[in-house]
Every structure is written in structure tokens, then in C-alpha cells.
C-alpha atoms as a PDB file:
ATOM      1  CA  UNK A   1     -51.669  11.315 -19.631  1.00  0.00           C
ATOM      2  CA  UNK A   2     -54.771  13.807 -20.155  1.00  0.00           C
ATOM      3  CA  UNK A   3     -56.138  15.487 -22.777  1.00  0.00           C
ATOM      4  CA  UNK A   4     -54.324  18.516 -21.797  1.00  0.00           C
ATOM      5  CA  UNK A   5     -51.138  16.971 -21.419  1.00  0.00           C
ATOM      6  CA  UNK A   6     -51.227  15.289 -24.736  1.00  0.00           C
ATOM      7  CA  UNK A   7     -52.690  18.544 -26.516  1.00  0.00           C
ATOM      8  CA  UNK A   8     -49.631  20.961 -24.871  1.00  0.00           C
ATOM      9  CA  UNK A   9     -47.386  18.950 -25.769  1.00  0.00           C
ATOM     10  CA  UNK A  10     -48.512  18.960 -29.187  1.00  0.00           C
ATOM     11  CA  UNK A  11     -48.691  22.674 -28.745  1.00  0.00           C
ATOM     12  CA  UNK A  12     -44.880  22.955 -27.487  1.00  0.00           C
ATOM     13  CA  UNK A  13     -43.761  20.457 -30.396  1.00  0.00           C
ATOM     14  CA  UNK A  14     -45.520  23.103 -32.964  1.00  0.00           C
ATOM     15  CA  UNK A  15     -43.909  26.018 -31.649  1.00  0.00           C
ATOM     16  CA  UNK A  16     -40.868  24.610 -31.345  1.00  0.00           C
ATOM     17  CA  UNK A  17     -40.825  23.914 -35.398  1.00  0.00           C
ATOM     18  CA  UNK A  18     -42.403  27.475 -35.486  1.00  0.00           C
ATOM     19  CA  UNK A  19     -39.163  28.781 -34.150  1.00  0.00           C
ATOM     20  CA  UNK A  20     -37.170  26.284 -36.444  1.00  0.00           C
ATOM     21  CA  UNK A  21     -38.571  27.668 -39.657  1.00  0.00           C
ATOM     22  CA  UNK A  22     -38.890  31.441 -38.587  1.00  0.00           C
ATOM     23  CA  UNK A  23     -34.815  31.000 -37.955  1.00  0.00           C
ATOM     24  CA  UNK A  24     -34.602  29.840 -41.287  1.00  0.00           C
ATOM     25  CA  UNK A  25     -36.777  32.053 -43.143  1.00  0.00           C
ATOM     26  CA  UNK A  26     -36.068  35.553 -44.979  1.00  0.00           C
ATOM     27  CA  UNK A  27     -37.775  38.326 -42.647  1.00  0.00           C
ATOM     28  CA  UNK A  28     -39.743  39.225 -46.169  1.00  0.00           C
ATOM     29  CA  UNK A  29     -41.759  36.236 -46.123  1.00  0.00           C
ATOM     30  CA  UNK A  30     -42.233  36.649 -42.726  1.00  0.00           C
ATOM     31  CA  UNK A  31     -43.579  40.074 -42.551  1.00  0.00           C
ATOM     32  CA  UNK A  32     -45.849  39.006 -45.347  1.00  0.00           C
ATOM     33  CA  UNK A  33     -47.334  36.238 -43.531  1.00  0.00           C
ATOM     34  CA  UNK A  34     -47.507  38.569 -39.995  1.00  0.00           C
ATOM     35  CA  UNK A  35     -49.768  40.938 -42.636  1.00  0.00           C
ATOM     36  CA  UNK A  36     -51.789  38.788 -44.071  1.00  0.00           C
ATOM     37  CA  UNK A  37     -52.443  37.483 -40.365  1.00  0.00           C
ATOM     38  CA  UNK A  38     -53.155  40.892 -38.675  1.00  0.00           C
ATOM     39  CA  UNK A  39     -55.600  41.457 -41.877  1.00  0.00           C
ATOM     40  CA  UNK A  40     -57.530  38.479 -41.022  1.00  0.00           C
ATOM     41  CA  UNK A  41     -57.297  39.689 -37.527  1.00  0.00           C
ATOM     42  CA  UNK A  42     -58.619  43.269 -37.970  1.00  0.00           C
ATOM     43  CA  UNK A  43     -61.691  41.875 -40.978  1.00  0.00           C
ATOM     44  CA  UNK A  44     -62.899  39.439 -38.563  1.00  0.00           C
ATOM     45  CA  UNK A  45     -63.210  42.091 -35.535  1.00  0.00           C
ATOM     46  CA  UNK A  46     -65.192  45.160 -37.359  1.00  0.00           C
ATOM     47  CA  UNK A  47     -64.819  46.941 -32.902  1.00  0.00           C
ATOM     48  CA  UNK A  48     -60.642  46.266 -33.402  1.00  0.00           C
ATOM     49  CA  UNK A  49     -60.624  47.725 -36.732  1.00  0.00           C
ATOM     50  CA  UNK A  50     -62.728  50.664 -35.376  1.00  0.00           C
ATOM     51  CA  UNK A  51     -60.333  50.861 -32.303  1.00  0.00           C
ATOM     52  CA  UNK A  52     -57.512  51.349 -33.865  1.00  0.00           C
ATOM     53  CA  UNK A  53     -58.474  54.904 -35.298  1.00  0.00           C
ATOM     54  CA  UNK A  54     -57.526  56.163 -32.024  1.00  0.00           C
ATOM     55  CA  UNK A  55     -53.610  55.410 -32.759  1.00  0.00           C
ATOM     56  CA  UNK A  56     -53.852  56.408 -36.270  1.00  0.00           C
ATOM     57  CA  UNK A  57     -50.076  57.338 -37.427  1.00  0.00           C
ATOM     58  CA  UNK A  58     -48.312  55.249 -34.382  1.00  0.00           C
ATOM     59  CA  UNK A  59     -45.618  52.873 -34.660  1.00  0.00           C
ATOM     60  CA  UNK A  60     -44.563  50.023 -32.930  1.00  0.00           C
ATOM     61  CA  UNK A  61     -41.739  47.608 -32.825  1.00  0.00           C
ATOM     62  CA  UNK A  62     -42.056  43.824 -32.514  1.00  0.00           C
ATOM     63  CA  UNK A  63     -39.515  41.969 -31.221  1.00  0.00           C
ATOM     64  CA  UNK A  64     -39.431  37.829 -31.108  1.00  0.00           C
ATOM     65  CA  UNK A  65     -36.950  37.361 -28.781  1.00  0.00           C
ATOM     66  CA  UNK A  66     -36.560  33.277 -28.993  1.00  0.00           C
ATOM     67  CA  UNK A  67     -35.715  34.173 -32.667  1.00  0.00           C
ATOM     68  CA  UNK A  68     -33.980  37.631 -32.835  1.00  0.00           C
ATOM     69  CA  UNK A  69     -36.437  39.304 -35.563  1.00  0.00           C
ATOM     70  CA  UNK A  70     -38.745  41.810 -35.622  1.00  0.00           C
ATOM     71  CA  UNK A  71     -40.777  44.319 -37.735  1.00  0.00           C
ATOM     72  CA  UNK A  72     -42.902  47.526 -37.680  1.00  0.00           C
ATOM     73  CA  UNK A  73     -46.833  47.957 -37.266  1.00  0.00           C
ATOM     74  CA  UNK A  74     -47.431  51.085 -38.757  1.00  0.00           C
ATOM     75  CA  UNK A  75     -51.603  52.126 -37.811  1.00  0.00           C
ATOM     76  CA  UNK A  76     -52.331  54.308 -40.880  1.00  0.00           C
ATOM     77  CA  UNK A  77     -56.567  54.764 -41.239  1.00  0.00           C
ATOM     78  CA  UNK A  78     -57.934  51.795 -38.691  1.00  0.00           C
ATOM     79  CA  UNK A  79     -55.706  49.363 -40.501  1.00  0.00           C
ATOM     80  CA  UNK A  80     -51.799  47.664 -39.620  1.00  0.00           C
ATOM     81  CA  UNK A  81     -49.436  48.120 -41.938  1.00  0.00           C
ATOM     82  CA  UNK A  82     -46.427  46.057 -41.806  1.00  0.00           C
ATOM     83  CA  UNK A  83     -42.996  47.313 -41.906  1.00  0.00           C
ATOM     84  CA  UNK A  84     -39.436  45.343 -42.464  1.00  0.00           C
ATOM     85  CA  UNK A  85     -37.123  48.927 -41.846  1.00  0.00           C
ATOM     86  CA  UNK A  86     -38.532  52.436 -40.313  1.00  0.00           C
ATOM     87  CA  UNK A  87     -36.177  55.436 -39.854  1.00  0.00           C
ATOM     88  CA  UNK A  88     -38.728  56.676 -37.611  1.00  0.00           C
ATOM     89  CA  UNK A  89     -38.480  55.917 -33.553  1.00  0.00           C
ATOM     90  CA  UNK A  90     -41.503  53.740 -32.558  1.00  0.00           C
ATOM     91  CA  UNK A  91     -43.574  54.974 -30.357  1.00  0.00           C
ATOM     92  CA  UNK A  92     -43.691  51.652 -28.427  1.00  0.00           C
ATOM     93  CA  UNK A  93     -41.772  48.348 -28.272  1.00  0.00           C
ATOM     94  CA  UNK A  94     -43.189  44.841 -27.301  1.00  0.00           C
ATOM     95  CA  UNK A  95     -40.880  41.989 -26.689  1.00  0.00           C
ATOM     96  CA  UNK A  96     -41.099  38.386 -26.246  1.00  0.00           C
ATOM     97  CA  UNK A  97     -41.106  35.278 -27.755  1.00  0.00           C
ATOM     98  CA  UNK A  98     -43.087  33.917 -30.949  1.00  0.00           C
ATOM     99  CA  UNK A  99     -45.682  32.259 -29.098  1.00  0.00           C
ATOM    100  CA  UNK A 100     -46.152  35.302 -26.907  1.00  0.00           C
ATOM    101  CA  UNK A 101     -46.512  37.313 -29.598  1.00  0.00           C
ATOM    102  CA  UNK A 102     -49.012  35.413 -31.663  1.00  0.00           C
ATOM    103  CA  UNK A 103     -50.915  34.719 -28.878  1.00  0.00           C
ATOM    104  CA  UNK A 104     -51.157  38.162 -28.249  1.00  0.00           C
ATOM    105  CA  UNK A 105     -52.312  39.207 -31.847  1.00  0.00           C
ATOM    106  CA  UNK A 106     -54.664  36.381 -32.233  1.00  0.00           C
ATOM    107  CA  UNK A 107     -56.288  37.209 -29.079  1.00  0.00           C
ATOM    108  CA  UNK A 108     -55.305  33.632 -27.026  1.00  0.00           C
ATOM    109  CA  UNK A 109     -53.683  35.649 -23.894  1.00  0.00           C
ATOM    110  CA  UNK A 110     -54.492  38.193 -21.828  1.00  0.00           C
ATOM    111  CA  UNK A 111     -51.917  40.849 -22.576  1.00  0.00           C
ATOM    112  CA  UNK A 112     -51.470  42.158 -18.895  1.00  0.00           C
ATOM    113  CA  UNK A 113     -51.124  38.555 -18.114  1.00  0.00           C
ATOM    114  CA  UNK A 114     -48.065  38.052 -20.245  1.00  0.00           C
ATOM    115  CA  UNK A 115     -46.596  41.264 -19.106  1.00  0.00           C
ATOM    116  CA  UNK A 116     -46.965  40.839 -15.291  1.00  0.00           C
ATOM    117  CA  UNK A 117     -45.219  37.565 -15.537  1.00  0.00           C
ATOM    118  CA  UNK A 118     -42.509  38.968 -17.493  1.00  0.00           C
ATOM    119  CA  UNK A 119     -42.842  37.610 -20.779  1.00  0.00           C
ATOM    120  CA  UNK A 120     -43.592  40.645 -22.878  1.00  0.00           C
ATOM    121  CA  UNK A 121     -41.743  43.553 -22.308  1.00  0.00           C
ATOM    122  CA  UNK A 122     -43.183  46.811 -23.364  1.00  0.00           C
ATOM    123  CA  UNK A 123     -41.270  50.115 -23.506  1.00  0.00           C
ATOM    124  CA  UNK A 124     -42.072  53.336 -25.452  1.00  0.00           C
ATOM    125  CA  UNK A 125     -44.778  56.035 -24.949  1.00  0.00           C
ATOM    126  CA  UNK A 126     -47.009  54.447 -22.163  1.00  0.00           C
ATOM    127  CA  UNK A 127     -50.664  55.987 -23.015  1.00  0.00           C
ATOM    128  CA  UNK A 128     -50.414  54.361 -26.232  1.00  0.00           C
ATOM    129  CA  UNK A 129     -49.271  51.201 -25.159  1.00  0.00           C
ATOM    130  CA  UNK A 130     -52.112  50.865 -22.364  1.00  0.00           C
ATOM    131  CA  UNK A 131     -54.387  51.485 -25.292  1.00  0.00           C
ATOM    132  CA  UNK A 132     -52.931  49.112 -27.670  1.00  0.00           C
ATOM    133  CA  UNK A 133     -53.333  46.509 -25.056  1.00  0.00           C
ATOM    134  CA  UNK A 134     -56.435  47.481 -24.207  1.00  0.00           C
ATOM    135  CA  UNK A 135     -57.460  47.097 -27.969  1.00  0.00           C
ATOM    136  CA  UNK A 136     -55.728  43.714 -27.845  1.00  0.00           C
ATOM    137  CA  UNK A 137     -57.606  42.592 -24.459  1.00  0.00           C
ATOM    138  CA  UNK A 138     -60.871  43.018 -25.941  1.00  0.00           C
ATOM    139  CA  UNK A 139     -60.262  40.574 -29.195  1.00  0.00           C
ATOM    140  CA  UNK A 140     -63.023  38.501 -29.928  1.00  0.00           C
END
């Protein structure tokens, strides 16, 4: 067994207890974990942060499908602002699992990549959506 082999594996084993303790977890402390995260994501990339004035006031809806939650990102004045309940229709949805999705935010994946092969589905207003990814594509 490789490096590789032994290091996914480790990988899968982690996201599998991911999954585990999302299940089991009130949505509140998750949403305040996803914020804290995306505020370490947008202080530690000053271009993302600037980026993101471009979708000032849009929302999107993020759905982990392995674990059937979600939340809001709310872009309010080149910052994310997590939301638990919106009356408001997002302007786009993204779909797929935990690891897709943190992958995604933390930069790990390319997003067209996980969308071509099917495991993020994206519906909503498409301009912003290609930008979104496009801000996403170009994390540090």
C-alpha cells in the first residue's frame, strides 16, 4: 500500500465521521462553524474578498446532500454572511455532498470539475453562478 492509498483512506475514514457528527449536530452549530470557516476563507484571500463585491446582495443555497442540510450565503459588502432560514428565493443553488462542498469552499477542487462529473449540481440564475465559481476557481 502507497502513500496515497494509506493517506485516502485516512481521508474517506474522516469524512465519513464528518458525516456522522454533521447528522447528529443542531444546524446552529453548524452554520456557525461554516461562518467562522468562510471568514477564514475570505481574510486569508484579500482578491476573494475583493471579488465578491461583484455579487453584493446575492443569495445562495447550500445543500449537503449525503446529510440532508443546508444554509444560506448571503454576500452583503465583499463579505458571506451565513443564513439558517431566508424567505427570500436564492438566486442560485449548489448541491452535493459534504466533502464536495468543503472542498469547494476551501479551494481543494476545481469547481467545473465537480460539476462536469456530476457531483455538484447548480441551479438558479446562471451569470451569477459562473461568477461565483469563477471566484471559487481562483482560491489561493
Amino acid at each position: 500500500m502507497g502513500r496515497d492509498d494509506s493517506t485516502n483512506r485516512f481521508e474517506r475514514a474522516g469524512l465519513s465521521g464528518l458525516r456522522f457528527g454533521l447528522k447528529a449536530t443542531p444546524l446552529l452549530f453548524e452554520a456557525m462553524a461554516a461562518a467562522v470557516m468562510l471568514k477564514k476563507v475570505v481574510a486569508d484571500n484579500p482578491a476573494f474578498a475583493q471579488k465578491l463585491g461583484a455579487l453584493d446582495g446575492k443569495l445562495f443555497w447550500f445543500e449537503a446532500t449525503d446529510i440532508n442540510k443546508g444554509f444560506f450565503l448571503k454576500i452583503e459588502k465583499k463579505s458571506i454572511k451565513v443564513e439558517l432560514h431566508n424567505t427570500t428565493e436564492p438566486d442560485v443553488t449548489m448541491k452535493g455532498t459534504v466533502a464536495v462542498l468543503v472542498d469547494l469552499f476551501l479551494g481543494r477542487v476545481d469547481p467545473d470539475t465537480v460539476f462536469f462529473s456530476r457531483r455538484l449540481e447548480i441551479t438558479g440564475d446562471t451569470s451569477v453562478a459562473i461568477h461565483f465559481k469563477n471566484i471559487l476557481a481562483a482560491l489561493d
